[in-house]
N, C-alpha and C. Protein backbone atom coordinates (compact mmCIF):
# COMPACT_ATOMS: atom_id res chain seq x y z
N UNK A 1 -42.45 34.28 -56.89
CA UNK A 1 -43.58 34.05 -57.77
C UNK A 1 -44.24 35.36 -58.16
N UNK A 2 -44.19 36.21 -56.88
CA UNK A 2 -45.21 37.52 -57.41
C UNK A 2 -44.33 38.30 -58.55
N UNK A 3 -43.02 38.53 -58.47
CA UNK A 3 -41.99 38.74 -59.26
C UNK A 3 -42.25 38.62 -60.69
N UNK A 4 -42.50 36.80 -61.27
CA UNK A 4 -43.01 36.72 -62.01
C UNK A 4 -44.45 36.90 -63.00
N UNK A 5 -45.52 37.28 -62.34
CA UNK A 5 -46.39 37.65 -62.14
C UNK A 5 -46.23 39.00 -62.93
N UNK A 6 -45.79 39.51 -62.22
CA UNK A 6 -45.21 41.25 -62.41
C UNK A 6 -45.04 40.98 -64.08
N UNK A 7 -43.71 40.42 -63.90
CA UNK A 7 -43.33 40.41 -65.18
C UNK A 7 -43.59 39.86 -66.31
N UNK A 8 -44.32 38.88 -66.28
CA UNK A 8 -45.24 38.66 -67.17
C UNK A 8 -46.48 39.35 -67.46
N UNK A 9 -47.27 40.30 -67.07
CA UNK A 9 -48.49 41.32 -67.26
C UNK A 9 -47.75 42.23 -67.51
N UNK A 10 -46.24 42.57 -67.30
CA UNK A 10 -45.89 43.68 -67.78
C UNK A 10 -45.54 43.49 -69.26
N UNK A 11 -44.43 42.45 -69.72
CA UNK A 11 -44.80 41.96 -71.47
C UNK A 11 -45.87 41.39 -71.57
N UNK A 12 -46.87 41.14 -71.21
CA UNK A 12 -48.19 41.69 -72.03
C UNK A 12 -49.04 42.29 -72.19
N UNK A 13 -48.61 43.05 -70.97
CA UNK A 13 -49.52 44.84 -71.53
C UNK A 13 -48.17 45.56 -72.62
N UNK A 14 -47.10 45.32 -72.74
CA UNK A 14 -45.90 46.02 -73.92
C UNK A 14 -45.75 45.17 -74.68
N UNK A 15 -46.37 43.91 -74.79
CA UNK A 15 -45.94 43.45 -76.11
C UNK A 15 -44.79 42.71 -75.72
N UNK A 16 -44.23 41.73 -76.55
CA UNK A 16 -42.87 41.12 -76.70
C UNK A 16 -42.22 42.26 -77.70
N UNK A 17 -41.00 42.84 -77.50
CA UNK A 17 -40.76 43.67 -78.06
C UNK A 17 -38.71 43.58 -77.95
N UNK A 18 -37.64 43.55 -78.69
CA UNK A 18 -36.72 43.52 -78.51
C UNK A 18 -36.48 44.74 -77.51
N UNK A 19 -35.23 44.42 -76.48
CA UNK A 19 -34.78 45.60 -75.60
C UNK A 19 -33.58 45.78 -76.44
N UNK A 20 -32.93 46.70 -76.28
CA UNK A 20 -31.47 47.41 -76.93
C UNK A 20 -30.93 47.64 -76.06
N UNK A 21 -31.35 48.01 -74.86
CA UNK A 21 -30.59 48.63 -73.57
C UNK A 21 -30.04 47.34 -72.68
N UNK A 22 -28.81 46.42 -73.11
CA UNK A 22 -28.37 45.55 -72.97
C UNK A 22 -28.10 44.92 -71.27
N UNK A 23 -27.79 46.15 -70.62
CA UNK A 23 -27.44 46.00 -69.48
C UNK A 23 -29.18 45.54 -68.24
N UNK A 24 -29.97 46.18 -69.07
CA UNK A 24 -31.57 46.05 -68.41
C UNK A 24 -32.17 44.39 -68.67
N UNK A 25 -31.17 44.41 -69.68
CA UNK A 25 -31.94 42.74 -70.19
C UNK A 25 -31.26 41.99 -69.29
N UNK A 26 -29.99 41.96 -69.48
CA UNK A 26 -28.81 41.27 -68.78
C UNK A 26 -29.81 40.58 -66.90
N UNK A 27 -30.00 41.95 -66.86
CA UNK A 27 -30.26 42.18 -65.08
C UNK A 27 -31.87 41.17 -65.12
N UNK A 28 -32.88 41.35 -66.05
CA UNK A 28 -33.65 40.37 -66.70
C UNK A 28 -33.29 39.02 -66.38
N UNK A 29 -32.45 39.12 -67.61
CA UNK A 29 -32.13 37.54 -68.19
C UNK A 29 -31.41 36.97 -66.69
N UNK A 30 -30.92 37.42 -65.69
CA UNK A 30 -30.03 36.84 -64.68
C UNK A 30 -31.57 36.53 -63.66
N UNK A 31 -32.21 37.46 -63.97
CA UNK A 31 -33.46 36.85 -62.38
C UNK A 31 -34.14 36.09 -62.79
N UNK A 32 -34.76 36.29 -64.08
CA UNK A 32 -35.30 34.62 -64.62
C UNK A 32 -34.87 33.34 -64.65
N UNK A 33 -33.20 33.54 -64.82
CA UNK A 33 -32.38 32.31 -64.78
C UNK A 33 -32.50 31.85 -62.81
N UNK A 34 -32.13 32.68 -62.27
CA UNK A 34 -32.13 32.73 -60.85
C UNK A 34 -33.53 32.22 -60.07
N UNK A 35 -34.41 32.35 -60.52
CA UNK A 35 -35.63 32.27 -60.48
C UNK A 35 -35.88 31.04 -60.62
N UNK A 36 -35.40 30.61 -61.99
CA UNK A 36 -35.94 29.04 -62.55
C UNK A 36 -34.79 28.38 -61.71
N UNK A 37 -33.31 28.46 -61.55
CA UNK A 37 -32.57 27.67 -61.05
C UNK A 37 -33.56 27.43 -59.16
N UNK A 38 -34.12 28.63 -58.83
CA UNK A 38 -34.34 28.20 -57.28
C UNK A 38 -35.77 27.64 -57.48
N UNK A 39 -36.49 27.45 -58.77
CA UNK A 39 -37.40 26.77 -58.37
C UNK A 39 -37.26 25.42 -58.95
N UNK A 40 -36.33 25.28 -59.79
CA UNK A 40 -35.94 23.64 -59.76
C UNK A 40 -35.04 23.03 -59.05
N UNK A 41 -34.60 23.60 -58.50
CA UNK A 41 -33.40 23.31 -57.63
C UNK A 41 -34.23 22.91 -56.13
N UNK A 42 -34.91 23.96 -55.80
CA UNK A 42 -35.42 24.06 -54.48
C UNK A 42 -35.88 22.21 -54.20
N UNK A 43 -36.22 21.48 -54.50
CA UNK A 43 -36.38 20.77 -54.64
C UNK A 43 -35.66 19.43 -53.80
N UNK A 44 -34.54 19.71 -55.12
CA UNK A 44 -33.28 18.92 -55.30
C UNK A 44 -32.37 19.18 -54.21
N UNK A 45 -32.01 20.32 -54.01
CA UNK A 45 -31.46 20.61 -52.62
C UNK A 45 -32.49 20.14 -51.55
N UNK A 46 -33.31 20.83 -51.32
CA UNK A 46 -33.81 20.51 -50.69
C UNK A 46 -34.10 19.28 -49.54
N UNK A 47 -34.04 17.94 -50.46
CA UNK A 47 -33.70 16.88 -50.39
C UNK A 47 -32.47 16.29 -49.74
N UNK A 48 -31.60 17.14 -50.43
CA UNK A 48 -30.11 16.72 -50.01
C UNK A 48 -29.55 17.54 -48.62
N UNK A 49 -30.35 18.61 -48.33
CA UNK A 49 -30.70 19.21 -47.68
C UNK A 49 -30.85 18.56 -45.80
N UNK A 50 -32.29 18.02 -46.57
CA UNK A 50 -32.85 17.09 -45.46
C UNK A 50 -32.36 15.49 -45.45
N UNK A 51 -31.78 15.23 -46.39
CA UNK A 51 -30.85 13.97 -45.85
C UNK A 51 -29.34 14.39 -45.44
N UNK A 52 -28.95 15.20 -45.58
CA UNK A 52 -27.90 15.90 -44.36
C UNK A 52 -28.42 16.02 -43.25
N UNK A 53 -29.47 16.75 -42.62
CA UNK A 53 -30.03 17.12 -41.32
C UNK A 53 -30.42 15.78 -40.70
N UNK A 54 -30.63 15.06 -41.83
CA UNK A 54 -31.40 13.42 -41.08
C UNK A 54 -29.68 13.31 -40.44
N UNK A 55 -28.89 13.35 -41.47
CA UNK A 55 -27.43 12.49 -41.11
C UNK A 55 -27.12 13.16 -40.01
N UNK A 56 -27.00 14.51 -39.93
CA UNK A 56 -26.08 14.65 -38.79
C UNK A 56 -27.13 14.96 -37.31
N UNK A 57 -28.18 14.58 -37.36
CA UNK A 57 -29.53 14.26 -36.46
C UNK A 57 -28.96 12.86 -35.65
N UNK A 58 -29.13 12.00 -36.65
CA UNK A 58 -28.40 10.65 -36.44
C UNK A 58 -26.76 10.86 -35.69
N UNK A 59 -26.04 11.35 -36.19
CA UNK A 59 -25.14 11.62 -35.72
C UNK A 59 -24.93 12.09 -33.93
N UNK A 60 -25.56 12.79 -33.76
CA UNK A 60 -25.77 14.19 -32.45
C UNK A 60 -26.86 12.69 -31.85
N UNK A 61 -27.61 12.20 -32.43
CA UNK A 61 -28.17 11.16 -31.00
C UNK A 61 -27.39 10.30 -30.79
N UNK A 62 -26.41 9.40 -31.74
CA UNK A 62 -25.34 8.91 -31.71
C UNK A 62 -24.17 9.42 -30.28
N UNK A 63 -23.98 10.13 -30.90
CA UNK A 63 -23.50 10.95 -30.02
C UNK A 63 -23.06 11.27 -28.25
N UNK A 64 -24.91 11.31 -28.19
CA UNK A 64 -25.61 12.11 -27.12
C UNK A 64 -25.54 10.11 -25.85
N UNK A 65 -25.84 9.18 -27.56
CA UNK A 65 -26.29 7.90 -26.64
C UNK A 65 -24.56 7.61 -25.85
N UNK A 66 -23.51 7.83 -26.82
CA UNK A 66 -22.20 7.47 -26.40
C UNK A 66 -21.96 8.49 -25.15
N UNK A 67 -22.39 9.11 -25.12
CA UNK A 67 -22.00 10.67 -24.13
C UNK A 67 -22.54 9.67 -23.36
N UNK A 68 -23.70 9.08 -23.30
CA UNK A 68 -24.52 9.07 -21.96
C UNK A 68 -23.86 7.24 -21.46
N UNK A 69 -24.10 6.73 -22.48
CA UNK A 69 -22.76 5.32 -21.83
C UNK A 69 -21.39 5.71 -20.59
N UNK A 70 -20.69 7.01 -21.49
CA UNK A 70 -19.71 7.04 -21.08
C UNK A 70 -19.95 7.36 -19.88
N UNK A 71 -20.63 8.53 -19.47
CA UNK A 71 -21.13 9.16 -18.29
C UNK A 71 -21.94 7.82 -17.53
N UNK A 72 -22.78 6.65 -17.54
CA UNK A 72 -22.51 5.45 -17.13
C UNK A 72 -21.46 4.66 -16.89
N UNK A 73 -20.35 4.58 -17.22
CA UNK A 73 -19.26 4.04 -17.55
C UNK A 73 -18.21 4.98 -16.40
N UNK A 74 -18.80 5.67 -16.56
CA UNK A 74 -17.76 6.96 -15.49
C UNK A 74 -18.51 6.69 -14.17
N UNK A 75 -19.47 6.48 -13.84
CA UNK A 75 -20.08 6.50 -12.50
C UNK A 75 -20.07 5.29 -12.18
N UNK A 76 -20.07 4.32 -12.79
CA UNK A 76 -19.72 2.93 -12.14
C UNK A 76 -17.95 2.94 -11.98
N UNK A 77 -17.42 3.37 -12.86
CA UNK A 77 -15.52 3.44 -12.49
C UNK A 77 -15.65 4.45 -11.47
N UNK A 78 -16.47 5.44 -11.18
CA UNK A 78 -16.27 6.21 -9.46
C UNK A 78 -16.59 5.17 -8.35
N UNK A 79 -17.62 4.71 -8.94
CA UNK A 79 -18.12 3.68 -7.54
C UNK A 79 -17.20 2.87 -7.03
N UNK A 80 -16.58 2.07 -8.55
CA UNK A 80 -15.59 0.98 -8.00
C UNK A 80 -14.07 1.92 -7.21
N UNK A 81 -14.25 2.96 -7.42
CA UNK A 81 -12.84 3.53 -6.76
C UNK A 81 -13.12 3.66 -5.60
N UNK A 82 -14.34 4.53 -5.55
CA UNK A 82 -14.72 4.24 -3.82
C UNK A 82 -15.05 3.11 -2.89
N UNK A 83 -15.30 2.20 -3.61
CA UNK A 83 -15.03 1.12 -2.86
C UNK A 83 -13.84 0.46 -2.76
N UNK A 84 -12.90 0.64 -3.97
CA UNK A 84 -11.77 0.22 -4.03
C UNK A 84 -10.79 1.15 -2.69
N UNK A 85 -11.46 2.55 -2.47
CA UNK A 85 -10.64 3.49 -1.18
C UNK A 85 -11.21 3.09 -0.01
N UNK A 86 -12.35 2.41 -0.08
CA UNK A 86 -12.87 2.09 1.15
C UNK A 86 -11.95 0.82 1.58
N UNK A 87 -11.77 -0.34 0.77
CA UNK A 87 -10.89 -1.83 0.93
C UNK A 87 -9.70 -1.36 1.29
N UNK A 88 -9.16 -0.49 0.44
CA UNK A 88 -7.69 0.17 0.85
C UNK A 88 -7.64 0.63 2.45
N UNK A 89 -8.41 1.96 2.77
CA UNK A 89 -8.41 1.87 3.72
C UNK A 89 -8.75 0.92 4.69
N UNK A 90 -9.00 -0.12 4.61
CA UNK A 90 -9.23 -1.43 5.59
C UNK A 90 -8.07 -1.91 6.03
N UNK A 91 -7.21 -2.37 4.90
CA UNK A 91 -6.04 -2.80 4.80
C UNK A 91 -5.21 -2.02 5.36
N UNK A 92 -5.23 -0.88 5.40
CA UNK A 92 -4.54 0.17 6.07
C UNK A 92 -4.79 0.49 7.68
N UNK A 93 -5.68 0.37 8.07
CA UNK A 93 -6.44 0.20 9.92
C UNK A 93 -5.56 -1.27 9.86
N UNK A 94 -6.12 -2.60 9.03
CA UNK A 94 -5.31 -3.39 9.85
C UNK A 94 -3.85 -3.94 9.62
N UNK A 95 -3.33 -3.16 8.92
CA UNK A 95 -1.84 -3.61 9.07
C UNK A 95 -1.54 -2.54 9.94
N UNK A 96 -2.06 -1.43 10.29
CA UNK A 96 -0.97 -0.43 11.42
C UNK A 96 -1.80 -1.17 12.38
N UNK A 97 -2.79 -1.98 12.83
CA UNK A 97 -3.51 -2.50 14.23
C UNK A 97 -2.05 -4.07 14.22
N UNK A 98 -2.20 -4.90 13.09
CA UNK A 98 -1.14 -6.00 13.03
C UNK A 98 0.18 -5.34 13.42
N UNK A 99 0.78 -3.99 12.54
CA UNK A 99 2.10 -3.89 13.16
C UNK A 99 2.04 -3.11 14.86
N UNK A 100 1.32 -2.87 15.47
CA UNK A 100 0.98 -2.37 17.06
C UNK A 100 1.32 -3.52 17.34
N UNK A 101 0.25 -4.87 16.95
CA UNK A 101 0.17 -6.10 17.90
C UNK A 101 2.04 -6.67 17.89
N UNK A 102 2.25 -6.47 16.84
CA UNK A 102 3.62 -7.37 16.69
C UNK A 102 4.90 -6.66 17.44
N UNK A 103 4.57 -5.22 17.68
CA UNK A 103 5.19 -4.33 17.99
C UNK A 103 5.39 -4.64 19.50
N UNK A 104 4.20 -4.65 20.41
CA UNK A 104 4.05 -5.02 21.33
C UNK A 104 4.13 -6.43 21.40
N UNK A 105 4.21 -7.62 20.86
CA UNK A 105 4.78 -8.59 20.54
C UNK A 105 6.30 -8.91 21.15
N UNK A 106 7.05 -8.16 19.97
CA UNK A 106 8.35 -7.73 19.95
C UNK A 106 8.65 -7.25 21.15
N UNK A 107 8.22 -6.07 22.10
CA UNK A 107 8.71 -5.66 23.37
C UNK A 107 8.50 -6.71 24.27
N UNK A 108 7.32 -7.40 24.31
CA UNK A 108 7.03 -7.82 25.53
C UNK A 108 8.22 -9.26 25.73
N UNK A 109 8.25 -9.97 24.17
CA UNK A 109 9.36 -10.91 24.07
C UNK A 109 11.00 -10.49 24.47
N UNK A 110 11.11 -8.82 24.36
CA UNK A 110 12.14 -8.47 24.65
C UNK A 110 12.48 -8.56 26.02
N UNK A 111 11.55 -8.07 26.53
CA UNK A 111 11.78 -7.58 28.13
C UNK A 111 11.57 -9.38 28.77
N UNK A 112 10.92 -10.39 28.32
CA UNK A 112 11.26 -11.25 28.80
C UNK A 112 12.59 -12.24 28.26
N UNK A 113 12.99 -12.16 27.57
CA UNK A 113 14.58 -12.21 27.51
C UNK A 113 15.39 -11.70 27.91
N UNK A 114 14.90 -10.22 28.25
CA UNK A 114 16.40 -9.82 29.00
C UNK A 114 15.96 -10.03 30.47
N UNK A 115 14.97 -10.47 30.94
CA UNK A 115 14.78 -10.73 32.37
C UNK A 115 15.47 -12.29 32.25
N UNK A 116 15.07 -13.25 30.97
CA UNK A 116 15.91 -14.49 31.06
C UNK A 116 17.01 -14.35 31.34
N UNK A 117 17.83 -13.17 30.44
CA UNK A 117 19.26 -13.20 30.42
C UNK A 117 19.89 -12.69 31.86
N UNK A 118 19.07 -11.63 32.45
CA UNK A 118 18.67 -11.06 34.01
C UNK A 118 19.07 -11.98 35.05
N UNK A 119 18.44 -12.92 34.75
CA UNK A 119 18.17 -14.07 36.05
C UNK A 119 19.32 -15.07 35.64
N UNK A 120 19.23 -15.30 33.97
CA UNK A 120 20.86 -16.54 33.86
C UNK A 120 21.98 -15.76 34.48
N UNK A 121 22.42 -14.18 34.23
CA UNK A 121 23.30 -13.85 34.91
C UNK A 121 23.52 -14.02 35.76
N UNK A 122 22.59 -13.90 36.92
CA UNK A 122 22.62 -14.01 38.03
C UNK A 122 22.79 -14.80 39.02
N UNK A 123 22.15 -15.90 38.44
CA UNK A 123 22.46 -17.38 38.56
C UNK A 123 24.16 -17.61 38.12
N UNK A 124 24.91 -17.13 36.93
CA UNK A 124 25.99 -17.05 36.73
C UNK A 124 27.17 -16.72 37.96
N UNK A 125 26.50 -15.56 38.27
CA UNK A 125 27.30 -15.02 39.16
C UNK A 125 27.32 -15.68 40.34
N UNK A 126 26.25 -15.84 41.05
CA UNK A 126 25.89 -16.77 42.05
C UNK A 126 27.26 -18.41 41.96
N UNK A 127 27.05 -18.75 40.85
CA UNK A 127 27.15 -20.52 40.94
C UNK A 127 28.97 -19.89 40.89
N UNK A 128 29.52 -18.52 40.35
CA UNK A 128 30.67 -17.78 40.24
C UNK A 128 31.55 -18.14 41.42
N UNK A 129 30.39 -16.82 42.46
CA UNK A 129 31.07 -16.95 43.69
C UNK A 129 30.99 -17.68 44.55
N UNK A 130 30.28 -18.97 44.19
CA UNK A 130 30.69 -20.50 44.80
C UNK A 130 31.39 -20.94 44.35
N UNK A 131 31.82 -20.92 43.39
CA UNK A 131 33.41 -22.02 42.98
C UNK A 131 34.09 -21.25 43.77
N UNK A 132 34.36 -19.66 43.99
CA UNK A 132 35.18 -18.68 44.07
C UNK A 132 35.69 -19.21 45.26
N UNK A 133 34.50 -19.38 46.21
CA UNK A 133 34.32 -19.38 47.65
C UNK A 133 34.98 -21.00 47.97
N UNK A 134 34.26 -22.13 47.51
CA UNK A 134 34.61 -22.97 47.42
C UNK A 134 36.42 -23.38 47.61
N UNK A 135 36.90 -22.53 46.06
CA UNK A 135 38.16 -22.60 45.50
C UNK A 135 39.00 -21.49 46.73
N UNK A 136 38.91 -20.78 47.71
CA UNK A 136 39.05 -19.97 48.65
C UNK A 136 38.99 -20.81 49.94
N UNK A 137 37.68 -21.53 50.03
CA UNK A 137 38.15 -22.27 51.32
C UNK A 137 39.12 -23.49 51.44
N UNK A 138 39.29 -23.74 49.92
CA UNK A 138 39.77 -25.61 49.68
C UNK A 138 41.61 -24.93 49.47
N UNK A 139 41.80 -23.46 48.91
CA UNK A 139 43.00 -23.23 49.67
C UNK A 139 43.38 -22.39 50.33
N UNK A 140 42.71 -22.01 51.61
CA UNK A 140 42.69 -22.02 52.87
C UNK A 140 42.91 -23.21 53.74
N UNK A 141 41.86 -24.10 53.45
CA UNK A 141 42.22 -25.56 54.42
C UNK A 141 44.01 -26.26 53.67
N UNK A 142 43.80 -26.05 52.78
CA UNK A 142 45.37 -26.64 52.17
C UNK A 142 46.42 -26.33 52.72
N UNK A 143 45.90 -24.82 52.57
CA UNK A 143 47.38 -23.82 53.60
C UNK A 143 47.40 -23.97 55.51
N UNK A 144 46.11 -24.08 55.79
CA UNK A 144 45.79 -24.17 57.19
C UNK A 144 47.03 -25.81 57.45
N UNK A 145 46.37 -26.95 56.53
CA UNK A 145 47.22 -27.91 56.75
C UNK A 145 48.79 -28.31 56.53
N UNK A 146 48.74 -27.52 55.64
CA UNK A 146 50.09 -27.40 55.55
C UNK A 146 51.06 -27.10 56.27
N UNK A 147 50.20 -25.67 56.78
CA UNK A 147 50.93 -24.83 58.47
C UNK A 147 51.16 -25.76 59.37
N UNK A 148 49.80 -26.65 59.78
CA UNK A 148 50.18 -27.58 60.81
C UNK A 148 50.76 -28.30 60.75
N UNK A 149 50.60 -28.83 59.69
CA UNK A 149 51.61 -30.20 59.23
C UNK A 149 53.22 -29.54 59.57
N UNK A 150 53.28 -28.72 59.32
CA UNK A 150 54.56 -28.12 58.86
C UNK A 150 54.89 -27.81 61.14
N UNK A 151 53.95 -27.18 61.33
CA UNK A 151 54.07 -26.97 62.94
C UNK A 151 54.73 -28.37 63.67
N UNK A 152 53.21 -29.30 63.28
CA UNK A 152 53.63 -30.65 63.71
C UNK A 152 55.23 -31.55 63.54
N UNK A 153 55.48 -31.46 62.01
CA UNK A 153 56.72 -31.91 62.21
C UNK A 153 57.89 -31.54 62.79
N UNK A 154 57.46 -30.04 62.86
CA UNK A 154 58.66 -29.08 63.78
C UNK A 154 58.88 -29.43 65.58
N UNK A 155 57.32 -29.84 65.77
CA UNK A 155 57.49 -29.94 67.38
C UNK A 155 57.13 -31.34 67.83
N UNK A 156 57.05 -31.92 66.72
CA UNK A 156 56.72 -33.22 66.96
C UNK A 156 57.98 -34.31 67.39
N UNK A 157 57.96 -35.34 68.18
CA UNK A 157 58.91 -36.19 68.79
C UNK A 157 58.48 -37.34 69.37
N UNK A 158 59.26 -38.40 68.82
CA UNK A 158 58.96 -39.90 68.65
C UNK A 158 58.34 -39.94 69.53
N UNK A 159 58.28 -39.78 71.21
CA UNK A 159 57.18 -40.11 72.00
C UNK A 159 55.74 -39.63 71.51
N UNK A 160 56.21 -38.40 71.47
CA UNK A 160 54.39 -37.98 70.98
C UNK A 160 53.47 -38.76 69.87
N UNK A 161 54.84 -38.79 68.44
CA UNK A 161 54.13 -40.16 67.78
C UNK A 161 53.50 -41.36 68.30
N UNK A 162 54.69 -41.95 69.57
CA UNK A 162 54.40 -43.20 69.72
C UNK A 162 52.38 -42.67 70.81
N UNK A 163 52.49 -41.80 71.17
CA UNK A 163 51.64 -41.59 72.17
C UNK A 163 49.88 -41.43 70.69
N UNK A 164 50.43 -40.88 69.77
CA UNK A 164 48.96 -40.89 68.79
C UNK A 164 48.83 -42.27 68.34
N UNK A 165 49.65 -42.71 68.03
CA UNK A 165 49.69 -44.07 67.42
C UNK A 165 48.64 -44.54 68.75
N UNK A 166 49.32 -44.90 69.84
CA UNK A 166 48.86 -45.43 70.73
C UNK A 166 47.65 -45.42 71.18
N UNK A 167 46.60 -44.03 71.11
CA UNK A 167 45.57 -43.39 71.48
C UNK A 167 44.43 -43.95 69.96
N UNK A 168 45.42 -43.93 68.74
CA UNK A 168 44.72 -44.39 67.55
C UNK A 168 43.99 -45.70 67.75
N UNK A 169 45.06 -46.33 68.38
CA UNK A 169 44.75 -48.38 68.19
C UNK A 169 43.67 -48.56 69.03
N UNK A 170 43.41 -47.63 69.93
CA UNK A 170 42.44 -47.70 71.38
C UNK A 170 41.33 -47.47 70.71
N UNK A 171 41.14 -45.93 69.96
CA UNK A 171 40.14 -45.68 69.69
C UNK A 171 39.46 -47.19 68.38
N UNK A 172 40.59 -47.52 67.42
CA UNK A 172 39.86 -48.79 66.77
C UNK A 172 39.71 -49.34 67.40
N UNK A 173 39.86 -49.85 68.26
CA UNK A 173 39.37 -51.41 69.30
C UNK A 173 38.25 -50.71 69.73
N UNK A 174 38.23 -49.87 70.24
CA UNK A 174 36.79 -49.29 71.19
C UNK A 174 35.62 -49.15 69.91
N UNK A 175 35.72 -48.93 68.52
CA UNK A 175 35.00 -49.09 67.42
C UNK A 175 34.44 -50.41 67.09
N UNK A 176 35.70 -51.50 66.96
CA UNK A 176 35.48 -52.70 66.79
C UNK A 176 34.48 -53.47 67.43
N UNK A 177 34.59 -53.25 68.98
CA UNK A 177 34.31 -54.27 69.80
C UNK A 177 32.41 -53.56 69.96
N UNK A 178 32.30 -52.50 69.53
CA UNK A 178 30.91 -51.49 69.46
C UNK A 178 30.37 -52.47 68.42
C-alpha cells in the first residue's frame, strides 16, 4: 500500500506525463499489475487457502482419532494375547502334570503285571515239577513193580502160591465176620 502511495504523489507532483524509457514503465506497469493481482486475489486465495487448512485440519484429526482407535485396538489385542499365554500356559502345567500321572500310571501297571506274570510263572513251574515228580514216581513204582513182579515169577512156586492164596481167604473171612 505504502508503495502505492509513493507512487501516486509522485505522478502528481510530475504530472501524468508519457515515459519513453520503455524498460522503466515495463518494471511500472508489472508492480501495479502485481499489486492489483495480490490485492484481489488476496482474498480469493485466501479463502481457498483456508478451506484447504480446514481440509487437511480435518484430515490430521481424522487421522490422529484412527491412530488413537488403533492404538486401542492394539492394547486390547495385547491383553487378549496375554491372557491367551497365560491359558496356554495352563494347558501346558497340566498336560505335562496328566502325562507324569499316566506315566506313573503306566509303570506302576507295569511292574504289577510283571509281578502277575512273576508269580503265574512260578506257579507254572511249581504245578511243572509236580507232574514232573508225580510222572517220576508213577514210573518208578511201575518199574519197582515190574522188578518184583518179574522177581516174583522167577522165584515163585505153586506152594508159595497155594500158601498166599491161602493166607488171602483167611484174611477175607477175618474181614467178613468183623
Amino acid at each position: 500500500m505504502q508503495i502505492f502511495e509513493l507512487i501516486s504523489k509522485e505522478q502528481v507532483n510530475a504530472g501524468i506525463s508519457f515515459n519513453s524509457d520503455f524498460l522503466e514503465a515495463n518494471v511500472l506497469n508489472i508492480s501495479l499489475l502485481l499489486a492489483g493481482l495480490i490485492y484481489v486475489l488476496r482474498k480469493f486465495l485466501g479463502s481457498i487457502l483456508l478451506d484447504r487448512q480446514n481440509k487437511v485440519l480435518f484430515a490430521i484429526r481424522e487421522s490422529e482419532e484412527r491412530l488413537e482407535q488403533a492404538n486401542m485396538r492394539l492394547d486390547e489385542a495385547e491383553k487378549q494375547l496375554k491372557q491367551t499365554q497365560i491359558i496356554i500356559n495352563q494347558i501346558i502345567e497340566e498336560a505335562e502334570v496328566t502325562a507324569k500321572r499316566v506315566r506313573q500310571s503306566i509303570i506302576e501297571q507295569g511292574k504289577s503285571d510283571i509281578e502277575k506274570l512273576t508269580d503265574s510263572s512260578k506257579s507254572s513251574i511249581k504245578s511243572a515239577e509236580n507232574q514232573v515228580r508225580l510222572q517220576i514216581q508213577q514210573q518208578i513204582t511201575a518199574l519197582a513193580i515190574k522188578k518184583v513182579s518179574i522177581e516174583l515169577q522167577s522165584q515163585m512156586t505153586s506152594d508159595m502160591q497155594t500158601q498166599i492164596i491161602h493166607n488171602s481167604i483167611i484174611q477175607l473171612k477175618d474181614q467178613i465176620e468183623i
